[in-house]
N, C-alpha and C. Protein backbone atom coordinates (compact mmCIF):
# COMPACT_ATOMS: atom_id res chain seq x y z
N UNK A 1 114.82 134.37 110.29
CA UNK A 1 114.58 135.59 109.57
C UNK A 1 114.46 136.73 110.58
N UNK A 2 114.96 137.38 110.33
CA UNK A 2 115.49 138.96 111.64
C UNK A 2 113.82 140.05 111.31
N UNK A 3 113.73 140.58 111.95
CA UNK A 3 112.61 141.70 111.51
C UNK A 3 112.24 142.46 110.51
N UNK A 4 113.83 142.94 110.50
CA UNK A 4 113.93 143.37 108.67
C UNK A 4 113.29 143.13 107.84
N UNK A 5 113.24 141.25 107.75
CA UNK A 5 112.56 141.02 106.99
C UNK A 5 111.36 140.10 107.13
N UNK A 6 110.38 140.63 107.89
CA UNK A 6 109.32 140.58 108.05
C UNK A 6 109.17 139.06 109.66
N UNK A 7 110.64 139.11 109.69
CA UNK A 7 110.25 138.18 111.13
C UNK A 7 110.19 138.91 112.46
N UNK A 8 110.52 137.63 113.08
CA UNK A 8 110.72 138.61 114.78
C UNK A 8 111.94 138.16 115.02
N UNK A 9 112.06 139.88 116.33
CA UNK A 9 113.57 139.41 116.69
C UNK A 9 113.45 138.63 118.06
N UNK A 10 114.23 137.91 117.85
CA UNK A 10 114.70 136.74 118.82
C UNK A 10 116.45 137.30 119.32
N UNK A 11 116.32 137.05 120.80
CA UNK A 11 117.45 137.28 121.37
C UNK A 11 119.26 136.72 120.29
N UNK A 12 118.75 135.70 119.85
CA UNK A 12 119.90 135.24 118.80
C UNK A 12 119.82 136.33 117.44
N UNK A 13 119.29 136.79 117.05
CA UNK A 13 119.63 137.37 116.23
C UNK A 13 120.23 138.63 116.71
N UNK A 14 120.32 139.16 117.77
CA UNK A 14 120.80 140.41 117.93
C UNK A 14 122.32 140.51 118.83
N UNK A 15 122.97 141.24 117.63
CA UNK A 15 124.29 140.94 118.34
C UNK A 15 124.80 142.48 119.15
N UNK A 16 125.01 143.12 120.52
CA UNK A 16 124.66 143.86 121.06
C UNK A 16 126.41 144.48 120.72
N UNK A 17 126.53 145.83 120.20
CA UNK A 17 127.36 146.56 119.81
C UNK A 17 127.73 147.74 120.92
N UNK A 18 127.29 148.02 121.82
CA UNK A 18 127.63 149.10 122.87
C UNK A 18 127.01 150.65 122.43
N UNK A 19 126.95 150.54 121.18
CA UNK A 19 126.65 151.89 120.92
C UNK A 19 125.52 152.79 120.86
N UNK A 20 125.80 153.92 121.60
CA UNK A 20 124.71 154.87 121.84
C UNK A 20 124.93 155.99 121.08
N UNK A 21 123.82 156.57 120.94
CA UNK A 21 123.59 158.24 120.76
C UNK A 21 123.12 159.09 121.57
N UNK A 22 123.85 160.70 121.77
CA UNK A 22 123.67 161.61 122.85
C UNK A 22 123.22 162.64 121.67
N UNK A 23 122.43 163.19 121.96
CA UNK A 23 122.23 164.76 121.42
C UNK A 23 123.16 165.79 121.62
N UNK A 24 122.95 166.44 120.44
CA UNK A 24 124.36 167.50 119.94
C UNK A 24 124.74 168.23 121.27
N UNK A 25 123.43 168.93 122.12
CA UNK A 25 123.76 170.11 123.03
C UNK A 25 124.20 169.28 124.00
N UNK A 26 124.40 168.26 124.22
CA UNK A 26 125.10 167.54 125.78
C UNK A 26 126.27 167.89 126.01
N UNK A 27 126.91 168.22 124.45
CA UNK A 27 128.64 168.39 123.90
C UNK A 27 129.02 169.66 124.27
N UNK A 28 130.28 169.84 124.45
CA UNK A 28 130.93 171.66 124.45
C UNK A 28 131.20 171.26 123.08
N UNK A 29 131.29 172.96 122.43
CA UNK A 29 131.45 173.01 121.19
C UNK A 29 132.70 172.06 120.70
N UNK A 30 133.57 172.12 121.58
CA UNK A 30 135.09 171.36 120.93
C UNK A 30 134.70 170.45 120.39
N UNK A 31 133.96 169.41 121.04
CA UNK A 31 134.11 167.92 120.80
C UNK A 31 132.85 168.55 119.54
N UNK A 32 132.14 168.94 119.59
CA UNK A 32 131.21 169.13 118.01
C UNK A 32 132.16 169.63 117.13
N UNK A 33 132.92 170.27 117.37
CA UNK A 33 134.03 170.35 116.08
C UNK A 33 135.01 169.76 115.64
N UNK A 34 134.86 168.87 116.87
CA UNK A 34 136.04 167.50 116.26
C UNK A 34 134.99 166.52 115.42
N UNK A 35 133.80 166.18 116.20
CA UNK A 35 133.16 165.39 115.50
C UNK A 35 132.44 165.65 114.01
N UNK A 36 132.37 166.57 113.71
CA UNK A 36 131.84 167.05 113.03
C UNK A 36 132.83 167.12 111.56
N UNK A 37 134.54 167.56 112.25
CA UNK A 37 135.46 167.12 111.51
C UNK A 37 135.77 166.24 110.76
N UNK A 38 135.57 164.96 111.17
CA UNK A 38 135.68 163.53 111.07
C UNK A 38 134.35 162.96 110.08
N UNK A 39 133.21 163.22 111.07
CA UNK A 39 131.95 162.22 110.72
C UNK A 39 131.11 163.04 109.84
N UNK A 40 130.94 164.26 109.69
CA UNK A 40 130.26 165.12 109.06
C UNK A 40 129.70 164.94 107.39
N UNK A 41 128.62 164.72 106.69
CA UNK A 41 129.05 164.67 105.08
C UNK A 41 128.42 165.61 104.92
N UNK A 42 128.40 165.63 103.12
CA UNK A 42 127.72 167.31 102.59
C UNK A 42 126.32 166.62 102.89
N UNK A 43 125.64 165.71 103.21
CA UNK A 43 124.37 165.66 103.13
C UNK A 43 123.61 166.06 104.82
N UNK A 44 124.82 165.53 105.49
CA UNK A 44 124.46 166.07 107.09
C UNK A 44 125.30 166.61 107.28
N UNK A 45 125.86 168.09 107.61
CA UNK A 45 127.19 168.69 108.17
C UNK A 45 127.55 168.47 109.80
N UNK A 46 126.31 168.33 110.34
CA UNK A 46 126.04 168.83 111.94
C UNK A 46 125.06 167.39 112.38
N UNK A 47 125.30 166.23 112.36
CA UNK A 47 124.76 165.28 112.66
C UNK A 47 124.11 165.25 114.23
N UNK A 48 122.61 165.84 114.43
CA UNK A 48 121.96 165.97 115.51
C UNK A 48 122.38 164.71 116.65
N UNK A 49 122.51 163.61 116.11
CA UNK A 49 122.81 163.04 117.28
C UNK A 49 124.00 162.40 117.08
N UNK A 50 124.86 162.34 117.88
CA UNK A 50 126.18 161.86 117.49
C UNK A 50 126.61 160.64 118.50
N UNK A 51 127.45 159.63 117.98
CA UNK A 51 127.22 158.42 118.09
C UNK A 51 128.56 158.17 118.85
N UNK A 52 128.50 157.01 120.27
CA UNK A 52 129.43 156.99 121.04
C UNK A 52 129.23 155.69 121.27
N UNK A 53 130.57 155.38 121.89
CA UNK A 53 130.29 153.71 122.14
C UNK A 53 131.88 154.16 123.36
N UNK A 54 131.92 152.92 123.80
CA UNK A 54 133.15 152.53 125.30
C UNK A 54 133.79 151.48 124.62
N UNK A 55 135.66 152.03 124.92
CA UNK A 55 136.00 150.87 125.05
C UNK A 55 137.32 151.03 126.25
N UNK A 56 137.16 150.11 127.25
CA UNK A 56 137.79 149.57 128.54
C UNK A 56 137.61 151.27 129.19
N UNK A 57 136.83 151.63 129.18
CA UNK A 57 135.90 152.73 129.94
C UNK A 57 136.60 154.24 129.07
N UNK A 58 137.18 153.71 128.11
CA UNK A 58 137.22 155.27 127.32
C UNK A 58 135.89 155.39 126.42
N UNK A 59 136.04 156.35 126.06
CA UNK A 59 134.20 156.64 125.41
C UNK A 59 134.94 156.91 123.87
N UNK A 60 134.51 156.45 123.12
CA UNK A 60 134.73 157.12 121.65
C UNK A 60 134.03 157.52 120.95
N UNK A 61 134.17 158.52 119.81
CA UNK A 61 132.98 159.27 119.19
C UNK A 61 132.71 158.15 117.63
N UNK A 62 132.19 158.20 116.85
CA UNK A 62 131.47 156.96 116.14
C UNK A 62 131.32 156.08 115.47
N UNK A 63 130.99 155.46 114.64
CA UNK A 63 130.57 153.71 114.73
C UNK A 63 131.36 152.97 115.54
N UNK A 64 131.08 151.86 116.50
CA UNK A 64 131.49 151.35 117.15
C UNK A 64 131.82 150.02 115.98
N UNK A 65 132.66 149.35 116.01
CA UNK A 65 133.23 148.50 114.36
C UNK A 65 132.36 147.52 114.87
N UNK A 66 132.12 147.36 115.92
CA UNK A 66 131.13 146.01 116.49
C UNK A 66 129.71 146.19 115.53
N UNK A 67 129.35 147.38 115.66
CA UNK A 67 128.52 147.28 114.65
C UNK A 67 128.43 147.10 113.41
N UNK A 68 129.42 147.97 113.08
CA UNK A 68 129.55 147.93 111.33
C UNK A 68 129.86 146.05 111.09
N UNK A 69 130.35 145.35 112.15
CA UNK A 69 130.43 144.19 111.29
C UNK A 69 129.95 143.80 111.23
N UNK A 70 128.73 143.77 112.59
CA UNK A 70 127.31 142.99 112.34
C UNK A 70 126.16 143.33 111.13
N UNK A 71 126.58 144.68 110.95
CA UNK A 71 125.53 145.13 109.61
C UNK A 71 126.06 144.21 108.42
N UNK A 72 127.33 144.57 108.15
CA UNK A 72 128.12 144.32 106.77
C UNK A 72 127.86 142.79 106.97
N UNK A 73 127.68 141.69 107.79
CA UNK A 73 127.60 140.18 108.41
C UNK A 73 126.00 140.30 107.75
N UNK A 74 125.26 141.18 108.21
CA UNK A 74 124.01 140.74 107.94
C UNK A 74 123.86 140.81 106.54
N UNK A 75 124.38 141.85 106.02
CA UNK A 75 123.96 142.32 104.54
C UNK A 75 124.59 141.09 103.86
N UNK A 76 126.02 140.79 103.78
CA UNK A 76 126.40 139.74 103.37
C UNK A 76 125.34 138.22 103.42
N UNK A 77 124.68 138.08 104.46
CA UNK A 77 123.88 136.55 104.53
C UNK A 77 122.94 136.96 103.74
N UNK A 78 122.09 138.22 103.82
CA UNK A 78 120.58 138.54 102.79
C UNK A 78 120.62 138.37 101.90
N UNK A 79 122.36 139.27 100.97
CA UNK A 79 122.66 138.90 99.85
C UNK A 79 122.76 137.43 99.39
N UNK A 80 123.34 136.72 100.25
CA UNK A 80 123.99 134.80 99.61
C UNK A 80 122.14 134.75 99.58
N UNK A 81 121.10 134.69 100.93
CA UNK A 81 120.07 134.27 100.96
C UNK A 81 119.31 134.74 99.44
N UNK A 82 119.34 135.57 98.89
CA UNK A 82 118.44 136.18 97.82
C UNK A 82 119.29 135.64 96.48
N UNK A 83 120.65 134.99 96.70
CA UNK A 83 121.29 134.97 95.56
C UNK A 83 120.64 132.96 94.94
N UNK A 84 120.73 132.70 96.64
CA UNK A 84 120.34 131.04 96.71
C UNK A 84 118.96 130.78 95.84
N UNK A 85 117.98 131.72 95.77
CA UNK A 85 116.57 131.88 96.18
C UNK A 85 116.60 131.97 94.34
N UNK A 86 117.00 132.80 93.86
CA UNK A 86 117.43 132.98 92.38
C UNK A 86 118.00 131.48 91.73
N UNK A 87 119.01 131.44 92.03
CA UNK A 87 119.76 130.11 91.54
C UNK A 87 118.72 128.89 91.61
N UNK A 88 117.84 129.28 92.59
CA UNK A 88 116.66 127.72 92.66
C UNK A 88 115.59 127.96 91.74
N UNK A 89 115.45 129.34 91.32
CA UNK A 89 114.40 128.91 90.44
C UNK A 89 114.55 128.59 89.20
N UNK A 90 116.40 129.06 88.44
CA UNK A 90 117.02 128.65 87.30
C UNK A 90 117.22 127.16 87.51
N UNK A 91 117.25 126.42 88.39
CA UNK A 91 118.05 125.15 88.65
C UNK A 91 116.70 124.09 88.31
């Protein structure tokens, strides 16, 4: 059980994605208007910290997919786990 949900994290549960965040003013305006282009929604226009990750020493601006699959991986097991947990008490 990961922290989330109420365990501890243990080196196995964490799958390490590369990705960091820099604060907006580190940027020249360009790259805030590219990023901002792209990643921006109506709920954040100007996302204070904006999200970078490397790959083979190029830097890219954000989600690194390494992450998104480990989230979408996790959400997927919580879900089967909570679906199992249901089914046992009908069974």
């Amino acid at each position: 059980m990961g922290i989330a949900d109420g365990g501890i994290n243990v080196q196995g549960n964490i799958t390490p994605t590369g990705e960091k965040f820099i604060p907006r003013n580190m940027l020249p305006p360009e790259a805030l208007d590219y990023y901002d282009s792209i990643y921006a929604t109506k709920r954040n226009p100007h996302p204070s910290r904006i999200a970078v990750y490397e790959v083979n020493g190029i830097v890219r601006f954000g989600k690194n997919p390494a992450h998104t699959e480990a989230t979408t991986l996790q959400q997927n097991i919580y879900i089967f786990g909570k679906k199992q947990i249901i089914l046992e008490g009908i069974i």
